[in-house]
Protein backbone atom coordinates (compact mmCIF):
# COMPACT_ATOMS: atom_id res chain seq x y z
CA UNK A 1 -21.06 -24.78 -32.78
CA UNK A 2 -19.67 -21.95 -34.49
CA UNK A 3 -19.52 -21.59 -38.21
CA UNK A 4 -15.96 -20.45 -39.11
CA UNK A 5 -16.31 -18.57 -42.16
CA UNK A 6 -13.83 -19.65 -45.01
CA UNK A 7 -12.30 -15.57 -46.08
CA UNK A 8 -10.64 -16.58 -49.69
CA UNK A 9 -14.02 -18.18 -50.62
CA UNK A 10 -16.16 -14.40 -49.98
CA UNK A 11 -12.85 -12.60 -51.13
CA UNK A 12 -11.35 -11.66 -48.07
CA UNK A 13 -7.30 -11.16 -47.65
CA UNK A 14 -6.26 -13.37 -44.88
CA UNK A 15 -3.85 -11.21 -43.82
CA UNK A 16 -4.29 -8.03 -43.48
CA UNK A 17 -7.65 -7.25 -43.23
CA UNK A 18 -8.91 -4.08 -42.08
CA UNK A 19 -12.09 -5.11 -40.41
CA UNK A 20 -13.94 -8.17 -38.34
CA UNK A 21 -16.40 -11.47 -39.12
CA UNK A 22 -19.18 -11.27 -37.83
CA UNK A 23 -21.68 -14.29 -36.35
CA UNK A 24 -25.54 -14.39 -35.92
CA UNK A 25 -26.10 -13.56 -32.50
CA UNK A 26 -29.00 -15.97 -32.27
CA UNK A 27 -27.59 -19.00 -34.12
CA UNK A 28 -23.94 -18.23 -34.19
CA UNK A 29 -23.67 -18.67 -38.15
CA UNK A 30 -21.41 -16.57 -39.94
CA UNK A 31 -23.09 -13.37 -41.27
CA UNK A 32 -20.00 -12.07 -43.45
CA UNK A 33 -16.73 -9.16 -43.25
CA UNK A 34 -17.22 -5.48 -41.41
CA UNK A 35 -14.78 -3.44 -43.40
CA UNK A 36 -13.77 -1.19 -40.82
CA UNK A 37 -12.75 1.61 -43.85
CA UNK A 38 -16.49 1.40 -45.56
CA UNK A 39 -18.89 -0.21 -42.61
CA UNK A 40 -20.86 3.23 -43.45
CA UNK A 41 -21.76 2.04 -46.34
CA UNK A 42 -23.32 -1.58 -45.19
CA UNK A 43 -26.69 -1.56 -43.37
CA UNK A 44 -27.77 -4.73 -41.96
CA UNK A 45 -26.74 -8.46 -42.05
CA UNK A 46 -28.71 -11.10 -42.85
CA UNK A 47 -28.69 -14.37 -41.38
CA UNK A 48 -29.20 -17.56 -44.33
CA UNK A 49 -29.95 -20.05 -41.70
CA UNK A 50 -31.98 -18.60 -38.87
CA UNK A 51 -33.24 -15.08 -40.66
CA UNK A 52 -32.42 -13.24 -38.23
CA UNK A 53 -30.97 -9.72 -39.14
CA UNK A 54 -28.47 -7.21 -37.00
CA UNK A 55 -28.71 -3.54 -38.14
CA UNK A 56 -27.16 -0.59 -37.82
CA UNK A 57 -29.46 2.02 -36.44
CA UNK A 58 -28.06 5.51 -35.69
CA UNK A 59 -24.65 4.24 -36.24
CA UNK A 60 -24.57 1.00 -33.65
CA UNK A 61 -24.99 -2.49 -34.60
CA UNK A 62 -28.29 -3.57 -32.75
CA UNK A 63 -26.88 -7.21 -32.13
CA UNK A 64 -29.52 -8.28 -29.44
CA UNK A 65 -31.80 -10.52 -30.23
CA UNK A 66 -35.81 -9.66 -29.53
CA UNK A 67 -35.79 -11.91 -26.62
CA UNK A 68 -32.58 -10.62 -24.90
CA UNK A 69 -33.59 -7.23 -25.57
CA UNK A 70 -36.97 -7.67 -23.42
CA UNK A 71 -34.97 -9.50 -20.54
CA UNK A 72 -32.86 -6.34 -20.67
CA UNK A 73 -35.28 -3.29 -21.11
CA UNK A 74 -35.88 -3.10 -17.25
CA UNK A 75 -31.75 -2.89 -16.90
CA UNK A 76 -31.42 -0.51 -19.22
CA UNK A 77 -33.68 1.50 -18.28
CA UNK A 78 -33.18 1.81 -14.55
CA UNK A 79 -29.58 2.16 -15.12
CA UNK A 80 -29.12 4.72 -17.71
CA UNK A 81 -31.62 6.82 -15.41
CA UNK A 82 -29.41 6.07 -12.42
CA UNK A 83 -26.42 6.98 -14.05
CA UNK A 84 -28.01 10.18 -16.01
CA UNK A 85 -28.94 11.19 -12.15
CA UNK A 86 -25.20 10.93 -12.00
CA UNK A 87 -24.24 13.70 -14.02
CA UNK A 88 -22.79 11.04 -16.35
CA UNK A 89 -23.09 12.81 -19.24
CA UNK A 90 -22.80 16.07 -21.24
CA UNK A 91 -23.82 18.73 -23.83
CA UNK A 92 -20.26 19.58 -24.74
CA UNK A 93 -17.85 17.63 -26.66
CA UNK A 94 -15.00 18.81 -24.52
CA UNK A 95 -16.32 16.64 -21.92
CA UNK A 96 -16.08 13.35 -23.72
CA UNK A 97 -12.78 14.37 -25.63
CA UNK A 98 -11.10 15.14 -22.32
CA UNK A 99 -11.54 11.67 -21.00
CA UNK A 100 -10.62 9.68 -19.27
CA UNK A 101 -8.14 12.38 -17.80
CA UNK A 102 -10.02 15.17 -16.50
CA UNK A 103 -13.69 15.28 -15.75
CA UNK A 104 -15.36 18.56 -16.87
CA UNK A 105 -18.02 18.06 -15.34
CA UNK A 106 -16.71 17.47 -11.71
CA UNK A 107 -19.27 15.05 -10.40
CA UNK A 108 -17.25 11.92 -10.96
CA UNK A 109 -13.46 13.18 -10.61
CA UNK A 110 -12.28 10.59 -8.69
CA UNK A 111 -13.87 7.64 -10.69
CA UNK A 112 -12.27 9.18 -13.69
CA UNK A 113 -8.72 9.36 -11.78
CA UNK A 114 -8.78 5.62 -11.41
CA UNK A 115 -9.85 5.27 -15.07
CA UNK A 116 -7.31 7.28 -16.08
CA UNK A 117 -4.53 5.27 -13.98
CA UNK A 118 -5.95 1.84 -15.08
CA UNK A 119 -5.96 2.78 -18.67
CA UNK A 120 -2.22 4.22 -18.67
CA UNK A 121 -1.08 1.00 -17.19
CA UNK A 122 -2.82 -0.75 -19.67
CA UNK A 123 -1.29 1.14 -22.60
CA UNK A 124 1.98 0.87 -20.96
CA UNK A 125 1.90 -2.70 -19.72
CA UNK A 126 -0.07 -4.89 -20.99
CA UNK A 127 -1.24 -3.74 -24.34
CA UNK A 128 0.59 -4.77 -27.86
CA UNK A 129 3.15 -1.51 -28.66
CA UNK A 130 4.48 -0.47 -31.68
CA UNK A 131 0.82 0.27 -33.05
CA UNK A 132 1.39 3.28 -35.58
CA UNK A 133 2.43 2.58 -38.87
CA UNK A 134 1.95 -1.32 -38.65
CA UNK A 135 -0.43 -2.88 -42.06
CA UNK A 136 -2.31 -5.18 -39.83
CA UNK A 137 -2.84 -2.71 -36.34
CA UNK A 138 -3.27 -4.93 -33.21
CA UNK A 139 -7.50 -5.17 -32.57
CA UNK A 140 -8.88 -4.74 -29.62
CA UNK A 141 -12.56 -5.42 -28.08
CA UNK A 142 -13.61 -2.91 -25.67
CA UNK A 143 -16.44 -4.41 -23.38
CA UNK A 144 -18.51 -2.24 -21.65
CA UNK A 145 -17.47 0.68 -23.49
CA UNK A 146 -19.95 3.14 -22.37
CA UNK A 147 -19.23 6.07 -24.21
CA UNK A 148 -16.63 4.67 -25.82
CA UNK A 149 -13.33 6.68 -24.47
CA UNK A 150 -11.46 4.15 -24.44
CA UNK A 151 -11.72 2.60 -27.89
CA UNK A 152 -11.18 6.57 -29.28
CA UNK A 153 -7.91 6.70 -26.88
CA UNK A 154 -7.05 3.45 -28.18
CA UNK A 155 -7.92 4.21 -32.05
CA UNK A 156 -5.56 7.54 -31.45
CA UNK A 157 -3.05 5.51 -30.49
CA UNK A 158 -3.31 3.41 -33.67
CA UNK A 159 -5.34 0.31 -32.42
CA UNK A 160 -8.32 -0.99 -34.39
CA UNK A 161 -10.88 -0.98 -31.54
CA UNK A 162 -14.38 -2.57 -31.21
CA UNK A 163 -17.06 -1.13 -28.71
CA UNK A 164 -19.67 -3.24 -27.03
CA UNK A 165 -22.39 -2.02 -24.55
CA UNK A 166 -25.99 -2.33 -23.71
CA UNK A 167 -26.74 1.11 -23.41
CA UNK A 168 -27.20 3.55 -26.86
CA UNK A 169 -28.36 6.40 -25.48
CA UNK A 170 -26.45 9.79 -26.75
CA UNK A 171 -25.33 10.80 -22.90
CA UNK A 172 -23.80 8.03 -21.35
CA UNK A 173 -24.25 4.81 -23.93
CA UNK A 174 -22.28 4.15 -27.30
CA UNK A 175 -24.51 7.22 -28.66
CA UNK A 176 -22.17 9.40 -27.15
CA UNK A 177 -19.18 8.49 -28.88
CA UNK A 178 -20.16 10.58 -32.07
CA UNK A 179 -18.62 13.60 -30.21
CA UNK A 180 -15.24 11.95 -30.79
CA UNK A 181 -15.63 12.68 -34.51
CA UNK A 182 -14.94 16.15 -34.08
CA UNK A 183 -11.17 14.86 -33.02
CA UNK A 184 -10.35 12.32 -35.76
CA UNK A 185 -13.48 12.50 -38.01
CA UNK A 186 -14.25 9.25 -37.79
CA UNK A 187 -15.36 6.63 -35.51
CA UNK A 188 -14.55 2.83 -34.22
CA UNK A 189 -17.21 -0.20 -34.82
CA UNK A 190 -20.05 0.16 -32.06
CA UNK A 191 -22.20 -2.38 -31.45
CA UNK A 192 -25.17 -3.07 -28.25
CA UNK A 193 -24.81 -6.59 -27.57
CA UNK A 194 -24.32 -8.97 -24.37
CA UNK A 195 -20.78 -9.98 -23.13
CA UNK A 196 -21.96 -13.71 -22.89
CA UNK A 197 -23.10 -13.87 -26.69
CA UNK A 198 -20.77 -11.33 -28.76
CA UNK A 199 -21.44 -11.68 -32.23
CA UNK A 200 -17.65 -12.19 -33.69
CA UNK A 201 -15.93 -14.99 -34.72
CA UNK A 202 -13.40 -16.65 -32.88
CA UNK A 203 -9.91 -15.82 -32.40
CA UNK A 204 -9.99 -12.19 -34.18
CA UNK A 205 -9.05 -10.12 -31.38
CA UNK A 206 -5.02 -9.52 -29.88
CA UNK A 207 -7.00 -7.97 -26.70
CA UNK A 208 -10.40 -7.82 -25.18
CA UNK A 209 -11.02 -5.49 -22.08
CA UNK A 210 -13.31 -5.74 -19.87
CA UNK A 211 -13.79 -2.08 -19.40
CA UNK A 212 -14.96 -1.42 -15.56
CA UNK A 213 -18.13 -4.15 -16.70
CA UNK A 214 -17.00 -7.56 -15.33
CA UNK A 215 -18.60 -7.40 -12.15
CA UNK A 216 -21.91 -6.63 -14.41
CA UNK A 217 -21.82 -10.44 -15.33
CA UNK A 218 -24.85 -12.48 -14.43
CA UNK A 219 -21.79 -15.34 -14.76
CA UNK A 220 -18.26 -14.79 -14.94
CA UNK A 221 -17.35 -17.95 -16.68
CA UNK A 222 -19.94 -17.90 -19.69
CA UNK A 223 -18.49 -14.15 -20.53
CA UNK A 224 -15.04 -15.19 -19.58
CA UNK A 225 -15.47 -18.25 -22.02
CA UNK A 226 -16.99 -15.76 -24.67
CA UNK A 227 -13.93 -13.43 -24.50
CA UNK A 228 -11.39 -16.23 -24.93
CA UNK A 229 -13.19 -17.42 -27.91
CA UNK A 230 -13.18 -14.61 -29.31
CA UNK A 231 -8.81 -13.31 -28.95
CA UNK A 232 -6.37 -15.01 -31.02
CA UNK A 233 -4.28 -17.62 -29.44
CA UNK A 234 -1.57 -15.53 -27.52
CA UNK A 235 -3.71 -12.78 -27.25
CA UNK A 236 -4.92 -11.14 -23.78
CA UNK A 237 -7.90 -10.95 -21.83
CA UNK A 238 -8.44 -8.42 -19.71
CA UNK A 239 -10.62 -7.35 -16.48
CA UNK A 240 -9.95 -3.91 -15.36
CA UNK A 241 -11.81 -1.87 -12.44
CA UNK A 242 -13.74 -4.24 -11.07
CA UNK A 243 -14.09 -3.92 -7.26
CA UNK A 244 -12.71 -6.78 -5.45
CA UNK A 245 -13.12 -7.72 -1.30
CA UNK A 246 -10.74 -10.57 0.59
CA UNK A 247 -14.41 -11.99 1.63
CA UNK A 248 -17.55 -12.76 -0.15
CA UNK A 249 -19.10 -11.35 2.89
CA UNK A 250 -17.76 -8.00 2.61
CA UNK A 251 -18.96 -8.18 -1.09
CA UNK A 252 -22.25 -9.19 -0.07
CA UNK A 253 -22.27 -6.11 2.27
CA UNK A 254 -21.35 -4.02 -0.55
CA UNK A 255 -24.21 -4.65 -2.67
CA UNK A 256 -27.03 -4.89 0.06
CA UNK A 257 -25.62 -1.45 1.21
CA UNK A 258 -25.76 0.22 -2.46
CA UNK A 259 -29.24 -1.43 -3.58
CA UNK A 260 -30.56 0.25 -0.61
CA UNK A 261 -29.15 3.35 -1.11
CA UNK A 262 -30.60 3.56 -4.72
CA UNK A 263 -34.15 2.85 -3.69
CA UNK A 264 -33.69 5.23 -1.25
CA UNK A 265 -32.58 8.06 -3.92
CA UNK A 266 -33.93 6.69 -7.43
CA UNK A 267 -36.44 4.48 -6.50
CA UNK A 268 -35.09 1.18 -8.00
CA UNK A 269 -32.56 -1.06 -6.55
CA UNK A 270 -31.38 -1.25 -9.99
CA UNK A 271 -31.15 -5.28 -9.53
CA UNK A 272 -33.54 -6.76 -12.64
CA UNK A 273 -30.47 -8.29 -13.79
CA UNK A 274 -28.57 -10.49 -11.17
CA UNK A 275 -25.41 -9.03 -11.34
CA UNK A 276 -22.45 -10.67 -9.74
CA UNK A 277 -20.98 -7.54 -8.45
CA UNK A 278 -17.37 -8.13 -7.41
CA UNK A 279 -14.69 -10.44 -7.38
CA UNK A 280 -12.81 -12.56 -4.54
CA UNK A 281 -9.65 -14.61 -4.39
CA UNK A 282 -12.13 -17.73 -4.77
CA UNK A 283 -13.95 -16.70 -7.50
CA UNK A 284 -10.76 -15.69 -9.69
CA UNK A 285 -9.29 -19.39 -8.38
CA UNK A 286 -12.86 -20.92 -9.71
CA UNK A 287 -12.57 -19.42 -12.97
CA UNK A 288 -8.57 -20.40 -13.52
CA UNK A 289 -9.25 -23.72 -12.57
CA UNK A 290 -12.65 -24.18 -14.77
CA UNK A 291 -11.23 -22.40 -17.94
CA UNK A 292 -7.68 -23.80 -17.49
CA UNK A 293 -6.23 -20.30 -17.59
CA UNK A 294 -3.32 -18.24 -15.48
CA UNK A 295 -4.67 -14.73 -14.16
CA UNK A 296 -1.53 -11.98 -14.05
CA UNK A 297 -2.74 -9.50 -10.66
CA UNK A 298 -1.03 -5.77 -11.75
CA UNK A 299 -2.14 -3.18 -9.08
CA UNK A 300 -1.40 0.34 -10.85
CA UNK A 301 -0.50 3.44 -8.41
CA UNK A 302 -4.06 4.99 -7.67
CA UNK A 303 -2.26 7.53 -5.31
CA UNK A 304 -1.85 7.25 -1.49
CA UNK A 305 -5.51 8.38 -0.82
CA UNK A 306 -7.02 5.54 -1.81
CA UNK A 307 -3.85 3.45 -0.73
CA UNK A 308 -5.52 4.48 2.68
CA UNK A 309 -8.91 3.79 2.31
CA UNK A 310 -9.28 0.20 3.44
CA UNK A 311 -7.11 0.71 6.30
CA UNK A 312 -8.97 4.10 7.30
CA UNK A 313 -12.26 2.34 7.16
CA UNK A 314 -10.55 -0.91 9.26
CA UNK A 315 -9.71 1.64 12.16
CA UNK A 316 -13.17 3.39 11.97
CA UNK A 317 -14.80 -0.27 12.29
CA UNK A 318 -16.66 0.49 9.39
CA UNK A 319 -16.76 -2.24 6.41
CA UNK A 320 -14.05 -3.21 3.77
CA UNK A 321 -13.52 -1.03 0.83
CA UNK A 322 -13.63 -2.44 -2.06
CA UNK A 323 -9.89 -2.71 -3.76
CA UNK A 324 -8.93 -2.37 -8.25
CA UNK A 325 -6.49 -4.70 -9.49
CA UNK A 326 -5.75 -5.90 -13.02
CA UNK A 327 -6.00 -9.50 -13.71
CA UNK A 328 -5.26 -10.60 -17.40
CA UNK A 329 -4.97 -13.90 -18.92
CA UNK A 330 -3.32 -15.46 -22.16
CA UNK A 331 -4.95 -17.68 -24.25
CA UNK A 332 -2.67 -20.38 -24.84
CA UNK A 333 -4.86 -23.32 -26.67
C-alpha cells in the first residue's frame, strides 16, 4: 500500500509546489518533497521504516534497490555497449543540444527523424499548452529518457519534466544530459530506476511518456499500472515509438531476427532481461480491458518513405515491418 504523505503536516504548499514526493522504492513509504529549485542542495533520502536510502550520485537519483540493480547489471551492461557500438553518443555538446532534430553524428538519422516527428505531435497534440508563464507548470515523467532530450525540449518549453532510465553512463544514459546545461544552465530531476517500481507518489504527474521504452517492459500491465498511479486523475499516459506488427508472429520474427544479428556483431543477444518487444492489436485490447482504460491510436506523418516500407517489404516477400503509432490513455478514476 502506498503511504500518501500528508504536505501541510512537513510544510509543503498544496498548490503550487515546485517539485515532487517521493516513495521508498523498496517499501513504497513516503521519503519526503524534491524541490525542483534547490534538489542540489539535498543528498540522499532516508527511509524511517525499511532504512533503505536513495542518493544522488553524480547528479542522478540511484533509486534501484541492491537486488534490482544485480538482476539488471547484465542489461545494462550489454546494452549500453550495444548501443555505444552504435555511435549513440558524443564528445560535443552540439550533438545532444541539436536533438531530437538533426543528428550530428549521422549514424542514426533516420531514428532521430521519427523522434523528431513523434515528439512534435506530442507537443502539438496531446500535451497540456499554455505552459510559459503558468505558477504551477504542467509535470511531466519522461520514461526511458536516455539522454534526456526530451525532458530539456520539454523544460524549454516550460514543462517541469522528470527523467527516468536505467542507464547513467555520460554517452548515451541520463549522464549525458549535463551537456544541456550549457543551453539553460540548469537541469531537470534525473533519476535510474525501473518503470514497474517508480519511486513517486501517486497522482503527481499531468503526463507520463513512455519515451521509445515500452516495448522494454518485462510486463506491460505492471508498468502500465505504475504509470497510471502515478498521473493525476485526467492526466495522460503515453506510449510513443514502440514498434507494433498486425501479428504476434511477425513480432516474434522480429526479435529472433535481431537477437541473432547482435550475437553475430556484439556477441550478446542482448536478452538477460525478457523484454516484451512490441505491441499487437491483442495486447493493447488485453491491457484496456485489464486496466479498464480507453487507448487514443494518433499515427503522426513519418514521410512517404516509411509510408512505403511495409508494403515494399509485402511485394519483396520479405517479413512485416514493424509500424509507430501513438496510443495514449486518460486516467479517469
Amino acid at each position: 500500500m502506498t503511504q500518501v504523505l500528508d504536505k501541510k503536516a512537513i510544510g509543503i504548499s498544496v498548490t503550487g509546489e515546485d517539485g515532487i514526493l517521493l516513495l521508498c522504492p523498496n517499501c513504497q513509504a513516503g521519503l519526503g518533497f524534491l524541490s525542483f529549485s534547490n534538489s542540489v542542495d539535498v543528498h540522499s533520502y532516508d527511509c524511517s521504516q525499511c532504512y533503505h536510502t536513495i542518493r544522488r550520485k553524480d547528479g542522478i537519483w540511484r533509486a534501484l534497490t541492491p537486488d534490482r540493480l544485480e538482476f539488471f547489471s547484465r542489461f545494462i551492461e550489454e546494452y549500453q555497449n550495444i548501443r555505444s557500438a552504435e555511435g549513440r553518443g558524443s564528445m560535443r555538446s552540439e550533438f545532444y543540444l541539436s536533438l531530437p532534430y538533426k543528428d550530428l553524428s549521422g549514424k542514426n538519422a533516420w531514428q532521430w527523424k521519427i523522434r523528431a516527428r513523434t515528439y512534435d505531435y506530442l507537443r502539438k497534440k496531446l500535451l497540456p499548452g499554455q505552459t510559459r508563464g503558468r505558477n504551477n507548470p504542467p509535470k511531466v515523467l519522461d520514461l526511458g529518457a536516455g539522454n534526456g532530450w526530451m525532458s530539456h525540449r520539454l523544460m524549454l518549453e516550460g514543462y517541469f519534466s522528470v527523467a527516468v532510465d536505467l542507464l547513467v553512463n555520460d554517452e548515451d544514459g541520463l549522464g549525458a544530459a549535463t551537456h544541456f546545461k550549457k543551453q539553460d544552465g540548469s537541469l531537470f530531476p534525473r533519476f535510474q530506476a525501473e518503470m514497474s517500481r517508480l519511486p513517486f507518489l501517486d497522482e503527481q504527474f499531468d503526463v507520463v511518456i513512455f519515451n521509445a521504452s515500452f516495448h522494454y517492459a518485462e510486463n506491460y500491465h505492471a508498468v502500465l499500472k505504475e504509470a497510471l498511479r502515478c498521473v493525476k486523475r485526467g492526466g495522460r499516459v503515453i506510449v510513443a515509438d514502440t514498434p507494433w506488427y498486425s501479428t504476434d508472429e511477425s513480432g516474434k520474427q522480429m526479435v529472433a531476427e535481431r537477437q541473432a544479428a547482435f550475437k553475430q556483431r556484439y556477441g550478446t543477444a542482448s536478452n538477460s532481461v525478457p523484454s516484451l518487444e512490441y505491441l499487437t492489436d491483442q495486447r493493447l485490447r488485453d491491457l484496456e480491458q485489464a486496466l479498464n482504460i480507453r487507448w487514443e491510436i494518433a499515427t503522426p506523418n513519418y514521410g512517404l518513405q516509411w509510408k512505403a516500407r511495409p508494403l515494399l517489404a509485402k511485394l519483396r516477400s520479405k517479413r512485416e515491418l514493424s509500424r509507430f503509432r501513438i496510443y495514449s490513455t486518460r486516467k479517469t478514476s
